[in-house]
N, C-alpha and C. Protein backbone atom coordinates (compact mmCIF):
# COMPACT_ATOMS: atom_id res chain seq x y z
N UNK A 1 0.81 -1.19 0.00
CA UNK A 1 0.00 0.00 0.00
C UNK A 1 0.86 1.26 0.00
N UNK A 2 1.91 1.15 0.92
CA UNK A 2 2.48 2.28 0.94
C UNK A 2 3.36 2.56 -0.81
N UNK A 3 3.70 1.74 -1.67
CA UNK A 3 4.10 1.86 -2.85
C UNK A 3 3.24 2.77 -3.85
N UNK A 4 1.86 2.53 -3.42
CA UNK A 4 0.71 3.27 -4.49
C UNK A 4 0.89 4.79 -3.46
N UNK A 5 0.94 4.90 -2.49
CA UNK A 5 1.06 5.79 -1.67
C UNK A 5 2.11 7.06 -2.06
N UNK A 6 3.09 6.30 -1.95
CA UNK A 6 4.22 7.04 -2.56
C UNK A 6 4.34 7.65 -3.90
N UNK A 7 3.99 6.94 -4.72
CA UNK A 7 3.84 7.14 -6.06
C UNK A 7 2.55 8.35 -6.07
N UNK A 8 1.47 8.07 -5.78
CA UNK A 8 0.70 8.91 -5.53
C UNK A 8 1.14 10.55 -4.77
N UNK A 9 1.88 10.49 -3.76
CA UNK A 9 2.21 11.50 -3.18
C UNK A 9 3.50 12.41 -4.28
N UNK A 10 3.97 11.25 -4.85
CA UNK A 10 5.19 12.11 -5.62
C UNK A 10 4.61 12.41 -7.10
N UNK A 11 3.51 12.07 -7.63
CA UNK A 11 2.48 12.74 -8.93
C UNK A 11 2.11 13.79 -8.61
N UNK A 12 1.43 14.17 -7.23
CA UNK A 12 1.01 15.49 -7.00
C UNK A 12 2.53 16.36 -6.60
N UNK A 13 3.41 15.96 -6.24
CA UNK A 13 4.75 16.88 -5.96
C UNK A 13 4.87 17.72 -7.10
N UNK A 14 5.28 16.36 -8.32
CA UNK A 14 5.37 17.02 -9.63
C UNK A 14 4.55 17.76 -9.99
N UNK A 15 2.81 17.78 -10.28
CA UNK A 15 1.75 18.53 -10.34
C UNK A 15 2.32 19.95 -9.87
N UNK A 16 2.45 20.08 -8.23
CA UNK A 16 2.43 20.92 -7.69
C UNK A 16 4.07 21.97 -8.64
N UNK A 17 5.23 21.35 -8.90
CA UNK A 17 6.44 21.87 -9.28
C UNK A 17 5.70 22.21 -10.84
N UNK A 18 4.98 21.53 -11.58
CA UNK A 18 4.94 22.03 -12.87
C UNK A 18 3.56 23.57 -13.05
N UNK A 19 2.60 23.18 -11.96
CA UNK A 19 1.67 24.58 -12.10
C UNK A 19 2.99 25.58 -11.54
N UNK A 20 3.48 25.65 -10.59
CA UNK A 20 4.64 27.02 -9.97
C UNK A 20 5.24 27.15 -11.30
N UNK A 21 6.12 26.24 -11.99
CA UNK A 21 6.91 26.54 -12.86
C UNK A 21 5.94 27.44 -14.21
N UNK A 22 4.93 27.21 -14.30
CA UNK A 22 4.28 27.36 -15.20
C UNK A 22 3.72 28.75 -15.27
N UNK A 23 3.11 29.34 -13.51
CA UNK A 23 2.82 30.22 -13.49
C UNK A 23 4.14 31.42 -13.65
N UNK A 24 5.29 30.88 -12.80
CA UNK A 24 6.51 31.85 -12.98
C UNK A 24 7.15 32.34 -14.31
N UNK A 25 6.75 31.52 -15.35
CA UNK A 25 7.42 31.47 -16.79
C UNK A 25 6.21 32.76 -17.07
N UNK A 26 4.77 32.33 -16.97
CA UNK A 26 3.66 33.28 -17.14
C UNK A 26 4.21 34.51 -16.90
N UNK A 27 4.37 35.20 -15.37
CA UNK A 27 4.43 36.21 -15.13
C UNK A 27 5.85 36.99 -15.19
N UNK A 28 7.15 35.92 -15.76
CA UNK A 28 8.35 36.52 -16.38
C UNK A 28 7.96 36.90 -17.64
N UNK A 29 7.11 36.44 -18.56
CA UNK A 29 6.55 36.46 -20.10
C UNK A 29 5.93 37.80 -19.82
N UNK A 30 4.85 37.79 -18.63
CA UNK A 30 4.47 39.24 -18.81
C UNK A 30 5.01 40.49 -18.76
N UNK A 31 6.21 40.09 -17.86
CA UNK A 31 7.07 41.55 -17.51
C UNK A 31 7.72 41.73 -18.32
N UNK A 32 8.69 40.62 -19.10
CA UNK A 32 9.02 41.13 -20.57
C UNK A 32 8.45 41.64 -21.57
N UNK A 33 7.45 41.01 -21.80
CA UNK A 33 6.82 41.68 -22.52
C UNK A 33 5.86 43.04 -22.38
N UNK A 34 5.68 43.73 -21.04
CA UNK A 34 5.66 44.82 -20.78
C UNK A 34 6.84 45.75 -21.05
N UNK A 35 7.86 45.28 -20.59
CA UNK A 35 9.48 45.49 -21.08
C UNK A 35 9.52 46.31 -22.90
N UNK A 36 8.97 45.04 -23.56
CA UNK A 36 9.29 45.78 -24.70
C UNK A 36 8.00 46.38 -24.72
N UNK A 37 6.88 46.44 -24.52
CA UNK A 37 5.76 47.40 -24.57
C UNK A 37 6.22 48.88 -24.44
N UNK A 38 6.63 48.97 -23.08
CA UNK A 38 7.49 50.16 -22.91
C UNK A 38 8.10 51.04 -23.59
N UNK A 39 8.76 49.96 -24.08
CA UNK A 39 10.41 50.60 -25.13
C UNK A 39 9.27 51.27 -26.04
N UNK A 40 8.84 50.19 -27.10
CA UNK A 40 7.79 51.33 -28.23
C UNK A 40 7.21 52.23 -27.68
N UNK A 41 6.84 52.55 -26.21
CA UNK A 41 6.11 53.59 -25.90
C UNK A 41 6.66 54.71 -25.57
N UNK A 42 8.26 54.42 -25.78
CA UNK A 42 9.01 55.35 -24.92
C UNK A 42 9.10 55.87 -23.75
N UNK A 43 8.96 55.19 -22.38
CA UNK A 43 8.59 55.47 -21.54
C UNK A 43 9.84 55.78 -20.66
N UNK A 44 10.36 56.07 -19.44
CA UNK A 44 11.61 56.21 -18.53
C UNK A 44 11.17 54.90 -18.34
N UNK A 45 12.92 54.70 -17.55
CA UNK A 45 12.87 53.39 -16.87
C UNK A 45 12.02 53.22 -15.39
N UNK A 46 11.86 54.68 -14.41
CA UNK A 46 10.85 54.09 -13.71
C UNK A 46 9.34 53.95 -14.09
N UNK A 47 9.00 54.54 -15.31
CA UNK A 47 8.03 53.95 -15.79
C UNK A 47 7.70 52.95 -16.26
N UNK A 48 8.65 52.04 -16.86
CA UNK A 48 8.81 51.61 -17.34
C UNK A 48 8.93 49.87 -16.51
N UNK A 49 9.45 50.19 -14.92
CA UNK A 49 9.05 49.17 -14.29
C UNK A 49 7.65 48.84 -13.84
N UNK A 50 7.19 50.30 -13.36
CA UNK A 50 5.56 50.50 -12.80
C UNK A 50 4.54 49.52 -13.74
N UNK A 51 5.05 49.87 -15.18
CA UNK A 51 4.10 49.37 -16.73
C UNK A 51 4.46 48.08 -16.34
N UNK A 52 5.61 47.50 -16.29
CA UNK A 52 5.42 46.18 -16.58
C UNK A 52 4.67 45.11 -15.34
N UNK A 53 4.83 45.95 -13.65
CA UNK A 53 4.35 45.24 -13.01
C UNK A 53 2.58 45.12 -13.53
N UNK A 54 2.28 46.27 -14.37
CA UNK A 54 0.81 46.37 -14.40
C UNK A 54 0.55 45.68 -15.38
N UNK A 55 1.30 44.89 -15.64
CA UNK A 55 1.01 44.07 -17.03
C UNK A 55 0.81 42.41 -16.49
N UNK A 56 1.84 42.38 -15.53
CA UNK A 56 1.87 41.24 -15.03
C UNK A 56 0.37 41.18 -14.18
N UNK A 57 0.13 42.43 -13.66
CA UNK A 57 -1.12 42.03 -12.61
C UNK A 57 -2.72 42.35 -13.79
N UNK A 58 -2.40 42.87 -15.04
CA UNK A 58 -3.51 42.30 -15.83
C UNK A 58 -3.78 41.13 -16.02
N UNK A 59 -2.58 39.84 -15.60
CA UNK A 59 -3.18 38.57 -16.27
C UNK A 59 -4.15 37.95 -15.51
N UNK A 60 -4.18 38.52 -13.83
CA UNK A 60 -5.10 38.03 -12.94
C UNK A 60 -6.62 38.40 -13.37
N UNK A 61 -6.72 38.97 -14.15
CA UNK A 61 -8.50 39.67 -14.23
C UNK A 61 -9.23 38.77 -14.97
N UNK A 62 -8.14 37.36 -15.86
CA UNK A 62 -9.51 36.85 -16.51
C UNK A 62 -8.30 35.17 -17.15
N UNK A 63 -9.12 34.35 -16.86
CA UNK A 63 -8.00 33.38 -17.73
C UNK A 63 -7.64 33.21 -18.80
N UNK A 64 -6.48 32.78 -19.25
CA UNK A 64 -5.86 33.44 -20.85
C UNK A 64 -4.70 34.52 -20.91
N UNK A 65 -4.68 35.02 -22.07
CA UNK A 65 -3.60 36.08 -22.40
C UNK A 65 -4.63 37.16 -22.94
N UNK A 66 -5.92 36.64 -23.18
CA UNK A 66 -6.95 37.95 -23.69
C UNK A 66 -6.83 39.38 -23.02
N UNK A 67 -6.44 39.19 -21.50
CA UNK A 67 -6.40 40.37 -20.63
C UNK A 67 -5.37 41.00 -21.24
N UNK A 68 -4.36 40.64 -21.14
CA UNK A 68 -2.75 40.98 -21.43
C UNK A 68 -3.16 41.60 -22.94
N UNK A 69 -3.58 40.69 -24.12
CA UNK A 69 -3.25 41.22 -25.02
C UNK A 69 -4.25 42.45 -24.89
N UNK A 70 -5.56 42.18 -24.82
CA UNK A 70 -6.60 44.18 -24.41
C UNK A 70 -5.51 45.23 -24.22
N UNK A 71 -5.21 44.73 -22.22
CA UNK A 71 -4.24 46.16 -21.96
C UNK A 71 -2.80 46.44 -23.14
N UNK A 72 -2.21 45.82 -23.73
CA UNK A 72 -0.99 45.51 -24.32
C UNK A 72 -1.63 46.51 -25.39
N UNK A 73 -2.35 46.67 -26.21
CA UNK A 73 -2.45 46.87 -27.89
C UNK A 73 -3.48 48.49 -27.15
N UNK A 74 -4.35 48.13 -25.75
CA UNK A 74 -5.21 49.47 -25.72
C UNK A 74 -4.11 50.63 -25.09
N UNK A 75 -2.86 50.18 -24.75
CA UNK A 75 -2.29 51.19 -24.46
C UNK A 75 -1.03 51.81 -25.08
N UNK A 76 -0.78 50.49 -26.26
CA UNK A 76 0.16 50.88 -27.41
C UNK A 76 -0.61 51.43 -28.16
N UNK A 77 -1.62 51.40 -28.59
CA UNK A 77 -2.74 52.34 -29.47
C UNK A 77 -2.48 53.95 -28.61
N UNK A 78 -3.08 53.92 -27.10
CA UNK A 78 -3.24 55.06 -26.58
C UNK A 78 -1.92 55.94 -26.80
N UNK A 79 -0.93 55.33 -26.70
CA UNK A 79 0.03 55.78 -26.97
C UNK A 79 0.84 56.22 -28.05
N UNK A 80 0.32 56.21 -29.28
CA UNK A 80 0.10 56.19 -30.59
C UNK A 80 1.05 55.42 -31.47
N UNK A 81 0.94 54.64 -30.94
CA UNK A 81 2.07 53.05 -31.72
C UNK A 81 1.25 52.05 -32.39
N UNK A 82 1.62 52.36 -33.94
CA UNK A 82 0.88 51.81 -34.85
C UNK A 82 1.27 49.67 -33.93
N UNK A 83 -0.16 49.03 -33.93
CA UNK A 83 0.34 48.16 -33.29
C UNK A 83 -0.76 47.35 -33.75
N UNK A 84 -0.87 46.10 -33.82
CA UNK A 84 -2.72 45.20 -33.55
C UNK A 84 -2.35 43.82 -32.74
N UNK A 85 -3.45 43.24 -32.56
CA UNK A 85 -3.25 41.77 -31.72
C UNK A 85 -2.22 40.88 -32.24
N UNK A 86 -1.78 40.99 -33.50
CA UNK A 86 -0.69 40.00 -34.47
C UNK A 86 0.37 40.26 -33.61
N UNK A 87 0.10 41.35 -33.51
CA UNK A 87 2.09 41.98 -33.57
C UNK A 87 2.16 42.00 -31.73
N UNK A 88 0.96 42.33 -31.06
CA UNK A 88 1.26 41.72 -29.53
C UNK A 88 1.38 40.24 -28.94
N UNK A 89 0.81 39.67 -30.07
CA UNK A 89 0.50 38.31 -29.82
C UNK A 89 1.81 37.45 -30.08
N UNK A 90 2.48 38.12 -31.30
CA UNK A 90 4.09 37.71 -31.40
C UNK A 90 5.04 38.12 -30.56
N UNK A 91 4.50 38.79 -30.17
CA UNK A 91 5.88 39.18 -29.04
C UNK A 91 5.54 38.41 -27.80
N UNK A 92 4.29 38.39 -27.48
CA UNK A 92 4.21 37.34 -26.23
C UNK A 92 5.05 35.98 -26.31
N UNK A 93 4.52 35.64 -27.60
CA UNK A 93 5.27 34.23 -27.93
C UNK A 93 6.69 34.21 -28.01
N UNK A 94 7.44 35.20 -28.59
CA UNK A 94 8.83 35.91 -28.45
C UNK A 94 9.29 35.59 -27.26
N UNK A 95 8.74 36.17 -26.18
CA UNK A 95 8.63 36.46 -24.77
C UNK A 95 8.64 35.24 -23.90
N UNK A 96 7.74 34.71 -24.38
CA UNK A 96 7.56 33.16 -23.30
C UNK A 96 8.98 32.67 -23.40
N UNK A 97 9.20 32.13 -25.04
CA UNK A 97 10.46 31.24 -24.96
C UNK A 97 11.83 32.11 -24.19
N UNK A 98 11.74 33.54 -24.17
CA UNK A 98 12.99 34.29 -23.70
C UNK A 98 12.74 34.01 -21.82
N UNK A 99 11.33 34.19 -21.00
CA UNK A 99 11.20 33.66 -19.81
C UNK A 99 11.43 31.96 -19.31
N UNK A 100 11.37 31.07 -20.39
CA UNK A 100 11.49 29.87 -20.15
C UNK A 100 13.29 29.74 -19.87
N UNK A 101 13.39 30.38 -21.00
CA UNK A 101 15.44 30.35 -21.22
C UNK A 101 15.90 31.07 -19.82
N UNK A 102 15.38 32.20 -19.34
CA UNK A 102 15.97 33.00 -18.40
C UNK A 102 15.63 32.00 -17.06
N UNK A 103 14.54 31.25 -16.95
CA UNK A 103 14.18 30.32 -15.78
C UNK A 103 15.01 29.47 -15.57
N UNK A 104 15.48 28.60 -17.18
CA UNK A 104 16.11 27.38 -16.80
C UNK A 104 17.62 27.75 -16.45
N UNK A 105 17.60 29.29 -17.12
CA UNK A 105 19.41 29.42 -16.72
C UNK A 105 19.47 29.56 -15.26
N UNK A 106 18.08 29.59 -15.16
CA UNK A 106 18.46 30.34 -13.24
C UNK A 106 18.15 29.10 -11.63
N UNK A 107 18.02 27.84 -12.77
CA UNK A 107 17.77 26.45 -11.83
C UNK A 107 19.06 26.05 -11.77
């Protein structure tokens, strides 16, 4: 019994290590990619941190990247940076693989 036990207890370990890993890659993806949001917007660098934490805390409002990409394109628009969902949506993806690389260099 204790064999199914174990095994059982160390499926949810992993579970538990792959949602953390998963969410941390998430919210490095977002700050980079607030990062370069920024840059096109021209913003200072302490603005430029403020933006990206607010990018990261858009992903909490709804599940998905739908949040992210709204604020991402409604405030590169506001900001008058020719921009649309393509071109935010590529950089997210840009972004993920550059937060995955920066994670694993940092295990």
């Amino acid at each position: 019994m204790t064999t199914f036990d174990d095994r059982k207890d160390a499926f949810e370990a992993k579970f538990a290590r792959d949602e953390e890993m998963a969410f941390r890659v998430t919210a490095r993806r977002n700050r980079l990619v607030g990062g370069w949001a920024a840059a096109q917007m021209k913003l200072t660098p302490e603005e430029t941190d403020a933006y990206c934490k607010s990018v990261v805390q858009a992903d909490f409002e709804e599940v998905g990247d739908e949040d992210v990409v709204r604020k991402l394109v409604g405030d590169l628009m506001a900001a008058g940076v020719q921009t649309d969902e393509s071109i935010v949506r590529r950089a997210l993806d840009e972004q993920l693989i550059e937060a995955r690389r920066q994670l694993m260099e940092a295990q």
